[in-house]
PDB file of N, CA and C in Angstrom:
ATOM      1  N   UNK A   1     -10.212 -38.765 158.784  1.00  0.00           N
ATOM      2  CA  UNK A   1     -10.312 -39.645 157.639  1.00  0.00           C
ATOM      3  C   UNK A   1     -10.771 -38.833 156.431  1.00  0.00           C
ATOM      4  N   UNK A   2     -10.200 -39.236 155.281  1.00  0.00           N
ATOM      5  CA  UNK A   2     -10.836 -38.010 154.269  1.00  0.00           C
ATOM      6  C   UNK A   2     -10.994 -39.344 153.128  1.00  0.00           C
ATOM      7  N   UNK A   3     -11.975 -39.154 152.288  1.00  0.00           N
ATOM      8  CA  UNK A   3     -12.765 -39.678 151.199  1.00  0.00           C
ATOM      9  C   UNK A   3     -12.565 -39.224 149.869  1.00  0.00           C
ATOM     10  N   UNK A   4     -12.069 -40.359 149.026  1.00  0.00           N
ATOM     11  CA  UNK A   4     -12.139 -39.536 147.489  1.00  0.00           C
ATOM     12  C   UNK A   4     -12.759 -40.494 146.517  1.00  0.00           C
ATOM     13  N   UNK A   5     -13.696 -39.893 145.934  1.00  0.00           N
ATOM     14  CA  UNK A   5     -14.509 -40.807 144.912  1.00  0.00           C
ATOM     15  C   UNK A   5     -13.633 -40.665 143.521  1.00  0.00           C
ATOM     16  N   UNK A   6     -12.874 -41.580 142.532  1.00  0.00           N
ATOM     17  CA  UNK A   6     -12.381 -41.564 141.926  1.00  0.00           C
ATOM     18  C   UNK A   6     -13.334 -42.135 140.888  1.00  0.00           C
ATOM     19  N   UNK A   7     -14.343 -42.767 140.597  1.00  0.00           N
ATOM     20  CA  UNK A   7     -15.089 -43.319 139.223  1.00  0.00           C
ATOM     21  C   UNK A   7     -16.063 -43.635 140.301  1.00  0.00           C
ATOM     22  N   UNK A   8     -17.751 -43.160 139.660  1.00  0.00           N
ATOM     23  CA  UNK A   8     -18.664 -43.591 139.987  1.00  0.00           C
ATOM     24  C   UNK A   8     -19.191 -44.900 139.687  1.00  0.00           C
ATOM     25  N   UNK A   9     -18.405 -45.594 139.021  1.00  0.00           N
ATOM     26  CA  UNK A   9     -19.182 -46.538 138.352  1.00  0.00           C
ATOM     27  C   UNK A   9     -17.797 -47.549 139.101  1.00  0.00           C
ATOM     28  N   UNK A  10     -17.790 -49.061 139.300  1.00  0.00           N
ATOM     29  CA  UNK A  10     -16.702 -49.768 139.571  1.00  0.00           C
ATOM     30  C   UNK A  10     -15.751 -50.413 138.283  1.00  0.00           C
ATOM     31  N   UNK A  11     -14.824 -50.106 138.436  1.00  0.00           N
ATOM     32  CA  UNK A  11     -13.957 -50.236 136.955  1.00  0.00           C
ATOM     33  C   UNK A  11     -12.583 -51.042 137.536  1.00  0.00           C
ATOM     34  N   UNK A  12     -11.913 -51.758 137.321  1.00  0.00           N
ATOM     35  CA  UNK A  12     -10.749 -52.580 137.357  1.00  0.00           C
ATOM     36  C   UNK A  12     -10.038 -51.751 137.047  1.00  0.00           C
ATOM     37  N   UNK A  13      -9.875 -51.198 135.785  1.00  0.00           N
ATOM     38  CA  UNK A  13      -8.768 -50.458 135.093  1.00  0.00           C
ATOM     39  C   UNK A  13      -8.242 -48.807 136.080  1.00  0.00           C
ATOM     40  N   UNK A  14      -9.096 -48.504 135.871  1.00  0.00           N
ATOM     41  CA  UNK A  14      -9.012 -47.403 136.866  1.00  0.00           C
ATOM     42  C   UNK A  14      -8.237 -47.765 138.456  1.00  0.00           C
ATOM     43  N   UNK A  15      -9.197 -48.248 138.721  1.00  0.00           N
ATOM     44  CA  UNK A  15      -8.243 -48.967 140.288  1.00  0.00           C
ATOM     45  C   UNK A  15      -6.933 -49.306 140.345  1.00  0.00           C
ATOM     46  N   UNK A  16      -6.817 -50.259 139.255  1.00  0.00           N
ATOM     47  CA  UNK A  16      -5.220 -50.380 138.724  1.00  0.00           C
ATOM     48  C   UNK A  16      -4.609 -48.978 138.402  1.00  0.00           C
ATOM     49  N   UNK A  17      -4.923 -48.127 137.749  1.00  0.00           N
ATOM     50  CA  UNK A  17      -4.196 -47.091 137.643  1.00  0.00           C
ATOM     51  C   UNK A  17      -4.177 -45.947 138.822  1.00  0.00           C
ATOM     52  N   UNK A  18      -5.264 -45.818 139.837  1.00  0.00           N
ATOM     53  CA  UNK A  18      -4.789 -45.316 140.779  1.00  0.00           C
ATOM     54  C   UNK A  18      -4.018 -45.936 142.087  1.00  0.00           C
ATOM     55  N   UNK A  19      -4.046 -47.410 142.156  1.00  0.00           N
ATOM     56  CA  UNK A  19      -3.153 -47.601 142.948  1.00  0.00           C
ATOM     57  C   UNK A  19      -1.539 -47.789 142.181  1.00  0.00           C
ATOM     58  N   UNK A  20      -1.352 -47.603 141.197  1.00  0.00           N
ATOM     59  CA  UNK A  20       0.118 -46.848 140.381  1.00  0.00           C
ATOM     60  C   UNK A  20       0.129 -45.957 140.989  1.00  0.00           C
ATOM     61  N   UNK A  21      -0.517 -45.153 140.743  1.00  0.00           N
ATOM     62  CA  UNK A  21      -0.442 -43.270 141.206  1.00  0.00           C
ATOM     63  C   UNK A  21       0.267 -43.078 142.647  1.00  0.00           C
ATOM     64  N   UNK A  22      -0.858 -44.013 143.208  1.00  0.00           N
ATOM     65  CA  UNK A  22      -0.055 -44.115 144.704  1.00  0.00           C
ATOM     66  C   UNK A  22       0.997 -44.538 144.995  1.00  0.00           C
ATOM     67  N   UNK A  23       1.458 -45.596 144.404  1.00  0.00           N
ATOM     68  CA  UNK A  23       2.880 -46.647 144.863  1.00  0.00           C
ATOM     69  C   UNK A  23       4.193 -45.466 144.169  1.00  0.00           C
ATOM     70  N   UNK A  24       3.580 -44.415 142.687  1.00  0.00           N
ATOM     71  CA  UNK A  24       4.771 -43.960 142.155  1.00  0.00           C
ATOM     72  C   UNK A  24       5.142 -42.892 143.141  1.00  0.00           C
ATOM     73  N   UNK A  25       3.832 -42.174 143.607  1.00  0.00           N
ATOM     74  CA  UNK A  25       3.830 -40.770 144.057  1.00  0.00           C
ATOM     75  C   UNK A  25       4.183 -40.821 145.456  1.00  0.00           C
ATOM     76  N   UNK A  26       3.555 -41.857 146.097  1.00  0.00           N
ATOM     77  CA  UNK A  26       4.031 -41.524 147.692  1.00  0.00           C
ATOM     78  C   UNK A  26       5.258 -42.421 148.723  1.00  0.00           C
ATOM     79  N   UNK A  27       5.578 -42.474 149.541  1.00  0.00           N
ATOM     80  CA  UNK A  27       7.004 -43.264 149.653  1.00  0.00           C
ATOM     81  C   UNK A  27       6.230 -44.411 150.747  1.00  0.00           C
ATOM     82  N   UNK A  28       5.619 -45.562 150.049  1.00  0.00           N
ATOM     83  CA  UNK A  28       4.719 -46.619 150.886  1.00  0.00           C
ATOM     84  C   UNK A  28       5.667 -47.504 151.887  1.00  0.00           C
ATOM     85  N   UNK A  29       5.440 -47.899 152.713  1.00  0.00           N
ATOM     86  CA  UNK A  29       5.999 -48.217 153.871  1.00  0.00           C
ATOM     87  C   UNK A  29       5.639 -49.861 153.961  1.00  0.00           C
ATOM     88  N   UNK A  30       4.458 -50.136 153.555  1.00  0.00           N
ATOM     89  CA  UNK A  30       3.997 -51.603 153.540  1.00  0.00           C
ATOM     90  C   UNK A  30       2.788 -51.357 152.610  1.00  0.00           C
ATOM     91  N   UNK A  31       2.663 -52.601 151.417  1.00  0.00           N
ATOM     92  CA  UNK A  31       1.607 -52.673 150.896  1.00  0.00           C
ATOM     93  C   UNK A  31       0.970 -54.093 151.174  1.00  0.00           C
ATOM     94  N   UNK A  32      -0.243 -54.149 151.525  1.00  0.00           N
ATOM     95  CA  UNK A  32      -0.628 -55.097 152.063  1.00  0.00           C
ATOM     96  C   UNK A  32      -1.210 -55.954 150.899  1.00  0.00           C
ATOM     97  N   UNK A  33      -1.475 -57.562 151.072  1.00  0.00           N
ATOM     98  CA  UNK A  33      -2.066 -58.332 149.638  1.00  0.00           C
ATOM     99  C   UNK A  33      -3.646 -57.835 148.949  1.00  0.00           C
ATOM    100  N   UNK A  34      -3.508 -58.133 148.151  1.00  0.00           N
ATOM    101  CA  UNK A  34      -4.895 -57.599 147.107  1.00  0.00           C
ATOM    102  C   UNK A  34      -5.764 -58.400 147.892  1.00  0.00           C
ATOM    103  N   UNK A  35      -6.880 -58.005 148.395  1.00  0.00           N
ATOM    104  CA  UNK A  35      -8.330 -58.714 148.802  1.00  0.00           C
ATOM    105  C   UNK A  35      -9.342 -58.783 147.951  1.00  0.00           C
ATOM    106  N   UNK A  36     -10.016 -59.674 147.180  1.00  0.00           N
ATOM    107  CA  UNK A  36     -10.424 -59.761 145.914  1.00  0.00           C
ATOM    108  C   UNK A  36     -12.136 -60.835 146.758  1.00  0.00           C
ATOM    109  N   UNK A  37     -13.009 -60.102 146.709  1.00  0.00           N
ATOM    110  CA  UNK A  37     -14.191 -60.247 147.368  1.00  0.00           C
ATOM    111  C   UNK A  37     -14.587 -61.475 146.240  1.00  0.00           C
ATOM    112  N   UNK A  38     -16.048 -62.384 146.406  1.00  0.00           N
ATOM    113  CA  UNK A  38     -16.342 -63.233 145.674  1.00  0.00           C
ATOM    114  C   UNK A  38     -17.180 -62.538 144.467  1.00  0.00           C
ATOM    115  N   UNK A  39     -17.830 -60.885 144.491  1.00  0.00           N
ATOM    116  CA  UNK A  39     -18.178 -60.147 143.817  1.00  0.00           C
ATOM    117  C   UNK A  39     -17.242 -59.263 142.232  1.00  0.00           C
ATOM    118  N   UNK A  40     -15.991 -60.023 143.155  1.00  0.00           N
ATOM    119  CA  UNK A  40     -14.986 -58.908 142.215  1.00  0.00           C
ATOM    120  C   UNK A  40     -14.901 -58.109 142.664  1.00  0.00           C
ATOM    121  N   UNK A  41     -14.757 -57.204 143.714  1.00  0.00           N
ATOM    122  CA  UNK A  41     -14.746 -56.244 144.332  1.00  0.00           C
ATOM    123  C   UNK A  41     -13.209 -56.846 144.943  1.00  0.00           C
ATOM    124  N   UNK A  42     -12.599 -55.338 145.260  1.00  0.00           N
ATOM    125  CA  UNK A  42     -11.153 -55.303 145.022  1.00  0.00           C
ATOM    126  C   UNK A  42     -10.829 -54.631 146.087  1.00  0.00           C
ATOM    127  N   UNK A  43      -9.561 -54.536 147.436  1.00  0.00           N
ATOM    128  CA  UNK A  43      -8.932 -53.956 148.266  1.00  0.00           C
ATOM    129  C   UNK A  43      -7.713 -54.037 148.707  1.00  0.00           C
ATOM    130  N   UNK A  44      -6.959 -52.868 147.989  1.00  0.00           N
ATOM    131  CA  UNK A  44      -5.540 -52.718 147.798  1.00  0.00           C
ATOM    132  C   UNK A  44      -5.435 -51.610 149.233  1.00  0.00           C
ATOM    133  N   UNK A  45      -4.657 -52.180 150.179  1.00  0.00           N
ATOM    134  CA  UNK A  45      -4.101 -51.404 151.402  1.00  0.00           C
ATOM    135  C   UNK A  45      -3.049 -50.649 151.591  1.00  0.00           C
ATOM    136  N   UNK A  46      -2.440 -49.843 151.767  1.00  0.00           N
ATOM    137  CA  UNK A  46      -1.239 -49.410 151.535  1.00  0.00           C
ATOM    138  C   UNK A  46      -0.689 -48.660 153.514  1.00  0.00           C
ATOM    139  N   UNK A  47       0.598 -48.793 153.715  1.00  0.00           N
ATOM    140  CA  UNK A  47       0.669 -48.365 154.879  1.00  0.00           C
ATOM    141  C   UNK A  47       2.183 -47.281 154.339  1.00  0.00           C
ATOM    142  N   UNK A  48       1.691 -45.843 155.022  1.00  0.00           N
ATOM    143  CA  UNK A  48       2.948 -44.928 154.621  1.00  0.00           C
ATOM    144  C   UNK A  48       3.730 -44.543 156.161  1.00  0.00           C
ATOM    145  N   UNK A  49       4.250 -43.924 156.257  1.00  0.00           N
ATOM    146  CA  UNK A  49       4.427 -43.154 157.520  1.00  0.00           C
ATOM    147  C   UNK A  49       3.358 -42.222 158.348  1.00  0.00           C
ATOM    148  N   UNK A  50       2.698 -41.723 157.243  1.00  0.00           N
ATOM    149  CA  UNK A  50       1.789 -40.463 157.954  1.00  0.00           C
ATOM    150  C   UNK A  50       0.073 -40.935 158.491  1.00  0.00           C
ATOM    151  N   UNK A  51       0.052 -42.685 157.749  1.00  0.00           N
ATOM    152  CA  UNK A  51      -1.073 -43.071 157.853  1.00  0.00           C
ATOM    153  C   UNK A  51      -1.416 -44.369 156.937  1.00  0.00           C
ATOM    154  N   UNK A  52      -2.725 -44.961 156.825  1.00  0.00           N
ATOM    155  CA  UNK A  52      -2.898 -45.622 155.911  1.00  0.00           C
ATOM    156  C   UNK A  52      -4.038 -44.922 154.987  1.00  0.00           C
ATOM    157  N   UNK A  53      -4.050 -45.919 153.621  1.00  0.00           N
ATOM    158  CA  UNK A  53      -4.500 -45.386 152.333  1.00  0.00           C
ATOM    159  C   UNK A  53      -5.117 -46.571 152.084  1.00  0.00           C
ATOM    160  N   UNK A  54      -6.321 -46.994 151.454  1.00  0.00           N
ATOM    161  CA  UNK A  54      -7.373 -47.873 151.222  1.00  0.00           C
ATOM    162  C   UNK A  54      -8.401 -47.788 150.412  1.00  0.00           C
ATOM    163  N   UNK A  55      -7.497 -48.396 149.260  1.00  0.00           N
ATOM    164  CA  UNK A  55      -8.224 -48.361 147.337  1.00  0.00           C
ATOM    165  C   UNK A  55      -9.246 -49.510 147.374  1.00  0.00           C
ATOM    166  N   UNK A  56     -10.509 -48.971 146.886  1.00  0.00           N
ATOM    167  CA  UNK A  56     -11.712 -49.868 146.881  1.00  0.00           C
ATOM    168  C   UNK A  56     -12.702 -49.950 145.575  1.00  0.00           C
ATOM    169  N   UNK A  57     -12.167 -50.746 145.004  1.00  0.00           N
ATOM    170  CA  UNK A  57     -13.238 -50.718 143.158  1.00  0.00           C
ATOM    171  C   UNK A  57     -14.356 -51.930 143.755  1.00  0.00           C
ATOM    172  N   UNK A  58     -15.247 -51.066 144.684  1.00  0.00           N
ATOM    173  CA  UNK A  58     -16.473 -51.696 145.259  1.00  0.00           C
ATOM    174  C   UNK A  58     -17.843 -52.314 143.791  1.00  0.00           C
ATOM    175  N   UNK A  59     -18.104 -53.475 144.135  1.00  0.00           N
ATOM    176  CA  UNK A  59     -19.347 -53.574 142.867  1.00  0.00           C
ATOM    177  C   UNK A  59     -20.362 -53.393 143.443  1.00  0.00           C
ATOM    178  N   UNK A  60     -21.069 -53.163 144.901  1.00  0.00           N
ATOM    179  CA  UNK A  60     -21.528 -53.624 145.255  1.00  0.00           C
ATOM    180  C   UNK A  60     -22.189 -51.758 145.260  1.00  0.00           C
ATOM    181  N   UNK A  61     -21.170 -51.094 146.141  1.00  0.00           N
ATOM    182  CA  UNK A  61     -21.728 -49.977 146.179  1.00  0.00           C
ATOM    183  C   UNK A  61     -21.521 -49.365 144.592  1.00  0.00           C
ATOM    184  N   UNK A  62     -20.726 -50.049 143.298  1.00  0.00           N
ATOM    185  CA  UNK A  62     -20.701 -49.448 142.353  1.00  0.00           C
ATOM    186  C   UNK A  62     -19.636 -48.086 142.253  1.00  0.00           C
ATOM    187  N   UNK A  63     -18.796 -48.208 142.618  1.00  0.00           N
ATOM    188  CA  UNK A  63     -17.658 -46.999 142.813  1.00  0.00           C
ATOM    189  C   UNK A  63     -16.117 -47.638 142.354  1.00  0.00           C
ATOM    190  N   UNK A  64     -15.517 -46.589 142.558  1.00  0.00           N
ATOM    191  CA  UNK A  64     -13.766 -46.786 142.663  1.00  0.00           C
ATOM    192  C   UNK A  64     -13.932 -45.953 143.479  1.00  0.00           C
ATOM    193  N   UNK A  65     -13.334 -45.709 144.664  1.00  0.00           N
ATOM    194  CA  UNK A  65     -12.843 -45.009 146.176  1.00  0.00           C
ATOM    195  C   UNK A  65     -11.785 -45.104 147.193  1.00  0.00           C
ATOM    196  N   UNK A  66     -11.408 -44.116 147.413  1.00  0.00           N
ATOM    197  CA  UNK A  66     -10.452 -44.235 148.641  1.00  0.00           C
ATOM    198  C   UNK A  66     -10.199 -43.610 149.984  1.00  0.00           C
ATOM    199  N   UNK A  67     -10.304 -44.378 151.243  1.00  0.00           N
ATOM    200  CA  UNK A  67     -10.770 -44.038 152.196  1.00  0.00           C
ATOM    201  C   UNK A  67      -9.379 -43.859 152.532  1.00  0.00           C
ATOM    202  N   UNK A  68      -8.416 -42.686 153.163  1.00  0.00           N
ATOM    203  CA  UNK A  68      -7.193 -42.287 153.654  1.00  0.00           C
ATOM    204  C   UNK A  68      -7.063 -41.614 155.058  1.00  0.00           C
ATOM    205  N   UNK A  69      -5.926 -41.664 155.478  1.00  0.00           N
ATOM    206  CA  UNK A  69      -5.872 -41.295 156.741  1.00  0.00           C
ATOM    207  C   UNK A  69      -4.725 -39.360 156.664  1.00  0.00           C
ATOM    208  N   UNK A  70      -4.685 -39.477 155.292  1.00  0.00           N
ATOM    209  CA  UNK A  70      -3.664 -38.406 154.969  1.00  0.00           C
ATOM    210  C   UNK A  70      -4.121 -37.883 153.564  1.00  0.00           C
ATOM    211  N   UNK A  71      -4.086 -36.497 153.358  1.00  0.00           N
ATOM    212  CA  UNK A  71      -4.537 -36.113 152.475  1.00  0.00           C
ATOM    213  C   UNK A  71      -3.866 -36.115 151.191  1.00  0.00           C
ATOM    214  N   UNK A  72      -4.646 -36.832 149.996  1.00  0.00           N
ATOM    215  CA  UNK A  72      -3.885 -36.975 148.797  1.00  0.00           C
ATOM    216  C   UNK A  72      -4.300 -36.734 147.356  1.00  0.00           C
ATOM    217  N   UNK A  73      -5.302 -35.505 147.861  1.00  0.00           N
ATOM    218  CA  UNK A  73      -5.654 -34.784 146.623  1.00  0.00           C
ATOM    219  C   UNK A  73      -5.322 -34.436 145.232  1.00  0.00           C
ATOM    220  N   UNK A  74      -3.799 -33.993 145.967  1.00  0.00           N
ATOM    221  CA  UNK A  74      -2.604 -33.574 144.983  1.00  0.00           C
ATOM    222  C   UNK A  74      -2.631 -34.244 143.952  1.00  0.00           C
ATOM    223  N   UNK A  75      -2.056 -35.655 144.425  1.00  0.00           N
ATOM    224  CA  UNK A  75      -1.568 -36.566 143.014  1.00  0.00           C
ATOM    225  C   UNK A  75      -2.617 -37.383 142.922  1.00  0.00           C
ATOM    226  N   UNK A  76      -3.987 -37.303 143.006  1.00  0.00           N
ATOM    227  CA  UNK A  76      -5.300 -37.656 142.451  1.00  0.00           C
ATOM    228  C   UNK A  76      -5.157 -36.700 141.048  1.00  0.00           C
ATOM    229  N   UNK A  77      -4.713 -36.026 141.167  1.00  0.00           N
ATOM    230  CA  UNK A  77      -4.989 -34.713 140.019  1.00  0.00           C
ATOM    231  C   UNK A  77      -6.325 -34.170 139.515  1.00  0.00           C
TER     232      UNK A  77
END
């Protein structure tokens, strides 16, 4: 499992723009529905071939993050 902290702070906008990044850059296989916590806290799922990918604009822990099963450093930039 590999971890990428994308904004320390929890931001909407951002989240939205990295799950773009993902849907343009990688060839997604199933995207699963937005899970939208009673906090506002946000979980966009994505299923590829090589694994799954799991965008999290947490309020709670205060982040934007993504917990992956495949490494996607690259087009994080």
């Amino acid at each position: 499992m590999y971890s990428y902290t994308v904004s320390k702070t929890a931001d909407s906008l951002e989240f939205n723009n990295v799950c773009k990044k993902i849907e343009s850059d990688l060839n997604i296989i199933k995207k699963d529905k937005l899970l939208v916590d009673v906090d506002g806290s946000e979980i966009q799922k994505y299923t590829t071939q090589d694994g799954e990918i799991k965008v999290c604009n947490d309020y709670e822990i205060d982040a934007v993050y993504i917990d992956s099963d495949i490494i996607i450093e690259d087009i994080l930039g």
